[in-house]
C-alpha atoms as a PDB file:
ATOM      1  CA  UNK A   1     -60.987 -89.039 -20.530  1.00  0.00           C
ATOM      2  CA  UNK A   2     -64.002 -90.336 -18.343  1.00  0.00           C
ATOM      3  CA  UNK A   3     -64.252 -89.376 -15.197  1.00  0.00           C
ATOM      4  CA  UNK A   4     -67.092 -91.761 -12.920  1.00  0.00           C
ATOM      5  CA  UNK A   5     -68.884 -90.197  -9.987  1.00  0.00           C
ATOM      6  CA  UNK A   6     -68.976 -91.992  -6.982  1.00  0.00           C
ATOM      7  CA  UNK A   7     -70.245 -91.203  -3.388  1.00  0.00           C
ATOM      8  CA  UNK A   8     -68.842 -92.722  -0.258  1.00  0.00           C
ATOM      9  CA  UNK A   9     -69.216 -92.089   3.266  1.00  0.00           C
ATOM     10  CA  UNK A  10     -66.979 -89.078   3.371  1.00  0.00           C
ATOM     11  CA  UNK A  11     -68.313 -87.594   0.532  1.00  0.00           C
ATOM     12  CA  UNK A  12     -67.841 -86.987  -3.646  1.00  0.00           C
ATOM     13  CA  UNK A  13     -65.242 -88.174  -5.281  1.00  0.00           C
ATOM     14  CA  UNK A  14     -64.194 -88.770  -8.872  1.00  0.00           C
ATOM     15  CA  UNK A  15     -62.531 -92.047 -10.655  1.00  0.00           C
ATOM     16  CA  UNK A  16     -60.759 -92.666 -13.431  1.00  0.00           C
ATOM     17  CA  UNK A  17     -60.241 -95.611 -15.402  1.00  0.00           C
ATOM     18  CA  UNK A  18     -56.403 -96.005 -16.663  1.00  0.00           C
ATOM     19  CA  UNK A  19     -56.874 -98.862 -18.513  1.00  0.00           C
ATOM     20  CA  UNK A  20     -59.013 -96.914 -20.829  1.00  0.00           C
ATOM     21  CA  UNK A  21     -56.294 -94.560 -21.503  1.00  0.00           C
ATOM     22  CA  UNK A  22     -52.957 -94.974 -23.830  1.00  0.00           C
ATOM     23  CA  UNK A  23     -50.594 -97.116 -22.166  1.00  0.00           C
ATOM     24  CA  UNK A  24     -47.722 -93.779 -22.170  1.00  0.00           C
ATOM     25  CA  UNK A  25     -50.498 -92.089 -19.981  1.00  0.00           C
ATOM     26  CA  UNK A  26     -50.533 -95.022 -17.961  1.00  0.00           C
ATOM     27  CA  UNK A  27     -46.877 -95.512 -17.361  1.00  0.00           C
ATOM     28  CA  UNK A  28     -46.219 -91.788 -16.792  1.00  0.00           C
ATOM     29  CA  UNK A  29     -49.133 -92.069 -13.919  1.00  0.00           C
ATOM     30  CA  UNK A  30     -47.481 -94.798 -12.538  1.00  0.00           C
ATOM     31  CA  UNK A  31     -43.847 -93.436 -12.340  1.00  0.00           C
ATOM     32  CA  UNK A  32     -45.728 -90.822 -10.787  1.00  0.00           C
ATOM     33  CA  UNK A  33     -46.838 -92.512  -8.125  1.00  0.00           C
ATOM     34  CA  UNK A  34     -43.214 -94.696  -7.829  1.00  0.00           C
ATOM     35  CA  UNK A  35     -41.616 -91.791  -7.420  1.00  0.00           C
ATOM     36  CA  UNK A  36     -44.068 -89.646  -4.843  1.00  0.00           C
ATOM     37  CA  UNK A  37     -41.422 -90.720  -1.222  1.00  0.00           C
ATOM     38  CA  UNK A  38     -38.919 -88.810  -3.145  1.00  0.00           C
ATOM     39  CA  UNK A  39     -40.581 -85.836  -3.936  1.00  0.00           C
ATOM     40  CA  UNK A  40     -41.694 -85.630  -0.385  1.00  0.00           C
ATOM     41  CA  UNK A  41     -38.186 -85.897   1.058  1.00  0.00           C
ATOM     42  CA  UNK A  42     -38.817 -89.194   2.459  1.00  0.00           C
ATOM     43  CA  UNK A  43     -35.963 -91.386   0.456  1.00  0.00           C
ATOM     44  CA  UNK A  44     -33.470 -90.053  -1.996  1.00  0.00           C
ATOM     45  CA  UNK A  45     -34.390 -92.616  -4.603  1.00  0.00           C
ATOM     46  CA  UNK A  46     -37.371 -94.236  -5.375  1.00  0.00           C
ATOM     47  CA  UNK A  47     -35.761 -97.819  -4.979  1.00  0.00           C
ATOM     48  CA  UNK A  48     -34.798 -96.726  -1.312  1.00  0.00           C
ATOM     49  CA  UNK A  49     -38.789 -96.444  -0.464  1.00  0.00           C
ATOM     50  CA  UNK A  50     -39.681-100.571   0.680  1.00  0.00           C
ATOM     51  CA  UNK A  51     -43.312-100.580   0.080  1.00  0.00           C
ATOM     52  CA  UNK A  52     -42.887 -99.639  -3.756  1.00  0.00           C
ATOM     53  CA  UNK A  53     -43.605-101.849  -6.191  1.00  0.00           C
ATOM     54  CA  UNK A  54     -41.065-100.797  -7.985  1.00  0.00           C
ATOM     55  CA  UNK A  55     -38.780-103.497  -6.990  1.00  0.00           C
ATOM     56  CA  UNK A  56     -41.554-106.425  -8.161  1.00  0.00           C
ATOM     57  CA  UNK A  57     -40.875-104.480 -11.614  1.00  0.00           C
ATOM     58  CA  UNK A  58     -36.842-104.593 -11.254  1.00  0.00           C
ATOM     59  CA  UNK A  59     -37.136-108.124 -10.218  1.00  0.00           C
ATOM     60  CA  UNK A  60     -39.216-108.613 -13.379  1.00  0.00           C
ATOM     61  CA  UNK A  61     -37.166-106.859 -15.946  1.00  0.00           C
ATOM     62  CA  UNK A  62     -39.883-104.285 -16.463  1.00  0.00           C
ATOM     63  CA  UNK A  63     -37.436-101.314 -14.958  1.00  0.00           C
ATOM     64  CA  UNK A  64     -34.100-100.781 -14.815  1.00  0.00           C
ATOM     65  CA  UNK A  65     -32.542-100.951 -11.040  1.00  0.00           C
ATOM     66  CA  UNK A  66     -31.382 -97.347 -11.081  1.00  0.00           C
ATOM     67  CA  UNK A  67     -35.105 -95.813 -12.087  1.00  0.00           C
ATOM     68  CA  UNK A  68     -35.811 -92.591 -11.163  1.00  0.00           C
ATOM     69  CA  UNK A  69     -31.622 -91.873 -10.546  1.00  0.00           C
ATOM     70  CA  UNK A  70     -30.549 -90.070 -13.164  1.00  0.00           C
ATOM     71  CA  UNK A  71     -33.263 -87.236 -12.496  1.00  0.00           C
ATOM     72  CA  UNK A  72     -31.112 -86.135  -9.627  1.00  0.00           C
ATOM     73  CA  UNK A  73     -33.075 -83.110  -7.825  1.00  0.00           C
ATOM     74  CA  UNK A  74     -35.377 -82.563 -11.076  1.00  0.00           C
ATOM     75  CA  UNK A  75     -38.667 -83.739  -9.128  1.00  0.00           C
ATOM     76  CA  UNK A  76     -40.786 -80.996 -11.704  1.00  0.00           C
ATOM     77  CA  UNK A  77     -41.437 -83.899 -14.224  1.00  0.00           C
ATOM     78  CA  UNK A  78     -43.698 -85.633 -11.311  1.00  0.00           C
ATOM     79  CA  UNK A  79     -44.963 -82.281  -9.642  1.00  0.00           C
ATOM     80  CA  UNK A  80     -43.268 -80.362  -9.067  1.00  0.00           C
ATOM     81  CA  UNK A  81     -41.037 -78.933  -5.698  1.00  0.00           C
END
């Protein structure tokens, strides 16, 4: 993996190109990231969260409507609780 330095205004920080990577990495990083308002408590499923774009990917075919549902309270595969 390849990691690119880059400094800003509010300091270091590192980058990551996922497009490099396998496309399983990719996916998992971006369930990860569709999934984040539960973990926090904020929805109880990820399609409850309206600024995902989870819905564009529903709406697509590219996910099934009930993603994310049948982990129930099993957040550890995205991080952990």
């Amino acid at each position: 993996m390849r990691y690119r330095r880059a400094d800003a205004a509010g300091g270091i920080f590192f980058t990551v190109n996922l497009a490099e990577r396998r496309t399983d990495v990719l996916v998992r990083h971006i369930g990860y990231i569709h999934f984040n308002p539960v973990k926090h408590g904020w929805v109880t499923l990820p399609v409850d969260w309206p600024h995902s774009t989870l819905h564009s990917k529903i709406e697509r075919g590219m996910a099934a409507s009930n993603w994310g549902g049948e982990m129930g309270d099993r957040v550890d595969g995205y991080g952990g609780r």
